[in-house]
Protein backbone atom coordinates (compact mmCIF):
# COMPACT_ATOMS: atom_id res chain seq x y z
CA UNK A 1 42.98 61.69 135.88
CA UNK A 2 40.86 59.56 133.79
CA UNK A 3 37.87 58.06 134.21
CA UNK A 4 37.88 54.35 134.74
CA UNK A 5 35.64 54.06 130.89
CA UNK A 6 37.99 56.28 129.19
CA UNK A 7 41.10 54.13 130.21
CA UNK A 8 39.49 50.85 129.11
CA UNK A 9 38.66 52.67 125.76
CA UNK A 10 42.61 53.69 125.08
CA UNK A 11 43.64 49.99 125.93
CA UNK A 12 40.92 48.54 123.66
CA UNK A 13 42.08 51.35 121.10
CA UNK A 14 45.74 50.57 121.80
CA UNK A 15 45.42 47.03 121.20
CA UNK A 16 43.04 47.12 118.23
CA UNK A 17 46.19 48.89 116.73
CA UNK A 18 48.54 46.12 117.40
CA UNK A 19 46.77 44.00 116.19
CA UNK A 20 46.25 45.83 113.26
CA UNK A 21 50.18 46.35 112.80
CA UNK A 22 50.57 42.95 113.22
CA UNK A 23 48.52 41.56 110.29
CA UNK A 24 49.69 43.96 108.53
CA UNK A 25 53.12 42.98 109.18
CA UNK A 26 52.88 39.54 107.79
CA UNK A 27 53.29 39.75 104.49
CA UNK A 28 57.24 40.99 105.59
CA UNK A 29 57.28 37.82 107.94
CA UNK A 30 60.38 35.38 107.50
CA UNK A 31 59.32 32.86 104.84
CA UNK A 32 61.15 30.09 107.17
CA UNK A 33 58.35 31.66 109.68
CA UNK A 34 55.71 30.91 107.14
CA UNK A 35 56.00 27.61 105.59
CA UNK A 36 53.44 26.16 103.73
CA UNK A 37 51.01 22.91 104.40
CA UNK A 38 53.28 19.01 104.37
CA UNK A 39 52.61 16.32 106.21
CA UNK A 40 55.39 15.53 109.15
CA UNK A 41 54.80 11.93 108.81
CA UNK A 42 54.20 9.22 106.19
CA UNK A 43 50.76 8.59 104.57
CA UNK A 44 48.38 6.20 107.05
CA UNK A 45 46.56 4.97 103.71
CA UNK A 46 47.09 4.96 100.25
CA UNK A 47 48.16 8.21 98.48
CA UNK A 48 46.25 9.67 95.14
CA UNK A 49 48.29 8.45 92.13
CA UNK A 50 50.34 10.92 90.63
CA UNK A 51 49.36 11.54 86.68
CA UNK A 52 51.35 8.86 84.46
CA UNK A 53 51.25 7.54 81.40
CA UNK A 54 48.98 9.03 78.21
CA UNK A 55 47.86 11.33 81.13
CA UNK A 56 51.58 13.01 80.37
CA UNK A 57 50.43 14.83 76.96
CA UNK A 58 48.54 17.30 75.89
CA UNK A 59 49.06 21.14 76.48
CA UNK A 60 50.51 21.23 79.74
CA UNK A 61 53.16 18.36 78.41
CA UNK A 62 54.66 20.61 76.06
CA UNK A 63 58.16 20.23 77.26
CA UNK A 64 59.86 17.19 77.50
CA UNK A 65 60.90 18.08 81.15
CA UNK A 66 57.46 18.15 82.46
CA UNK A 67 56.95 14.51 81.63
CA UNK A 68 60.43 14.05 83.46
CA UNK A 69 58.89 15.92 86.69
CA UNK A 70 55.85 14.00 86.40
CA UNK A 71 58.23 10.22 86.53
CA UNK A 72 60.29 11.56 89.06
CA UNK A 73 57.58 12.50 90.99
CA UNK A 74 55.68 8.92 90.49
CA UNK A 75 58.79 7.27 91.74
CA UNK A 76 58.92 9.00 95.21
CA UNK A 77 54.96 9.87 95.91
CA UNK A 78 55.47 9.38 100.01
CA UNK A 79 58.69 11.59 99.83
CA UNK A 80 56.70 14.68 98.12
CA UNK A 81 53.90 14.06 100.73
CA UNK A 82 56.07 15.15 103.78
CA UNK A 83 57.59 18.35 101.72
CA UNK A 84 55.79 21.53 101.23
CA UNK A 85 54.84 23.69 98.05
CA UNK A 86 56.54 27.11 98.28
CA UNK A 87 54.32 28.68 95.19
CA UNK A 88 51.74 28.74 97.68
CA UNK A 89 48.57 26.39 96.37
CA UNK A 90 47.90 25.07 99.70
CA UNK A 91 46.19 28.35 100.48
CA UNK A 92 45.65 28.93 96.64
CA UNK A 93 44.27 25.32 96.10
CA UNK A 94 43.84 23.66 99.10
CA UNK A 95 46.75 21.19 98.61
CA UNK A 96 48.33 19.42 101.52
CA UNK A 97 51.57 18.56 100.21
CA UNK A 98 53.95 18.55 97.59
CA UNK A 99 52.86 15.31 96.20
CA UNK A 100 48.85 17.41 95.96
CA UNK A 101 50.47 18.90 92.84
CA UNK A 102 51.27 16.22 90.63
CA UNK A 103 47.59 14.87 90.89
CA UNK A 104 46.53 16.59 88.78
CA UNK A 105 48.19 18.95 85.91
CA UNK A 106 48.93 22.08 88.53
CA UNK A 107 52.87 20.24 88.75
CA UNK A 108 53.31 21.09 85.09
CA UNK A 109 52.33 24.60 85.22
CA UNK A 110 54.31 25.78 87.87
CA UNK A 111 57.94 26.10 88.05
CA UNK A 112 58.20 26.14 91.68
CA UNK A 113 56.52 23.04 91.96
CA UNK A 114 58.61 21.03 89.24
CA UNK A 115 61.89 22.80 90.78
CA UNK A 116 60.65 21.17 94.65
CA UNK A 117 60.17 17.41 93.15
CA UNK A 118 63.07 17.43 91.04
CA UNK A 119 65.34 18.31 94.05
CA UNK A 120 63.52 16.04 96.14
CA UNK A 121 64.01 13.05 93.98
CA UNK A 122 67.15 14.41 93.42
CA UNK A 123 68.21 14.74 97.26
CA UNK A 124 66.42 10.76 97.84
CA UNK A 125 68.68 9.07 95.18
CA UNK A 126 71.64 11.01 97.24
CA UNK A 127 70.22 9.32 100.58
CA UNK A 128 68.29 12.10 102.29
CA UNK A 129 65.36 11.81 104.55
CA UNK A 130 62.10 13.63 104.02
CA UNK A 131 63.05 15.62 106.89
CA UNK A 132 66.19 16.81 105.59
CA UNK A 133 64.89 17.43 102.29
CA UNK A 134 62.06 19.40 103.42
CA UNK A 135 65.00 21.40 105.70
CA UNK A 136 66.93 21.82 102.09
CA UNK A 137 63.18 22.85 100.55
CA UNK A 138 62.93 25.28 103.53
CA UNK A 139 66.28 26.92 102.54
CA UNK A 140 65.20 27.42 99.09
CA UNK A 141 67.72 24.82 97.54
CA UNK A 142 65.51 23.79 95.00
CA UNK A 143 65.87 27.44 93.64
CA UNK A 144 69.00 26.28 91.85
CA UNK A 145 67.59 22.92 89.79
CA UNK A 146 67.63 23.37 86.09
CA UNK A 147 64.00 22.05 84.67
CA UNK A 148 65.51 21.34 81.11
CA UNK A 149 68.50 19.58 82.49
CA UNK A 150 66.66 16.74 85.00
CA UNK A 151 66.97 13.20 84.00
CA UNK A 152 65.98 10.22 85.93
């Protein structure tokens, strides 16, 4: 039989390796598990502005479609504040939001981002709530939008 020191040791030992297993685990978790930072509720105070204007040129402007993103995104700021960024700059960048992308020229660069706010302004003009656009987001609807063909 074992002695009472040894048993604590193999329970320790046994559940230093689950816990192991399971961090190792997570990079297989569900991404519906997993999604990233949003806010559930509208903005208590005034948002940042999203870029506008002769902010909308230079070298991350190169496509016309980017400028597009950029107005749609102006046009629904407290919409893209209660979605959430599936190329993963909340833990990347420290954004809180959607609507943390367009703030600065990160929106531009990244498809994933673009994709997200043209669906969501796409998905508001058609009536839907944050809520169910951030359910549609979740889904990875906004895998389908075609950059070059979004108009306002």
């Amino acid at each position: 039989m074992l002695g009472m020191t040894s048993l604590a040791k193999r329970i320790a030992g046994c559940a230093a390796l689950a816990l192991a297993t399971l961090a190792a685990s997570a990079q297989w978790s569900n991404p519906s598990d997993d999604v990233p930072a949003y806010n559930a509720l509208p903005a208590s105070k005034p948002l940042p502005p999203v870029l506008s204007g002769n902010q909308l040129a230079g070298p991350y402007f190169a496509h016309p479609y980017q400028v597009t993103v950029y107005k749609m995104a102006a046009k629904i700021p407290a919409v893209l504040h209660q979605e959430p960024c599936y190329c993963r700059c909340d833990r990347e960048m420290g954004h809180n939001s959607l609507h943390s992308c367009f703030e600065g020229t990160h929106g531009a660069a990244c498809s994933t981002c673009m994709k997200e706010a043209v669906y969501s302004y796409q998905q508001t003009k058609k009536g839907r709530t944050p809520a169910q656009i951030r359910a549609g987001i979740e889904h990875g609807d906004w895998q389908n939008v075609d950059l070059e063909g979004a108009t306002l």
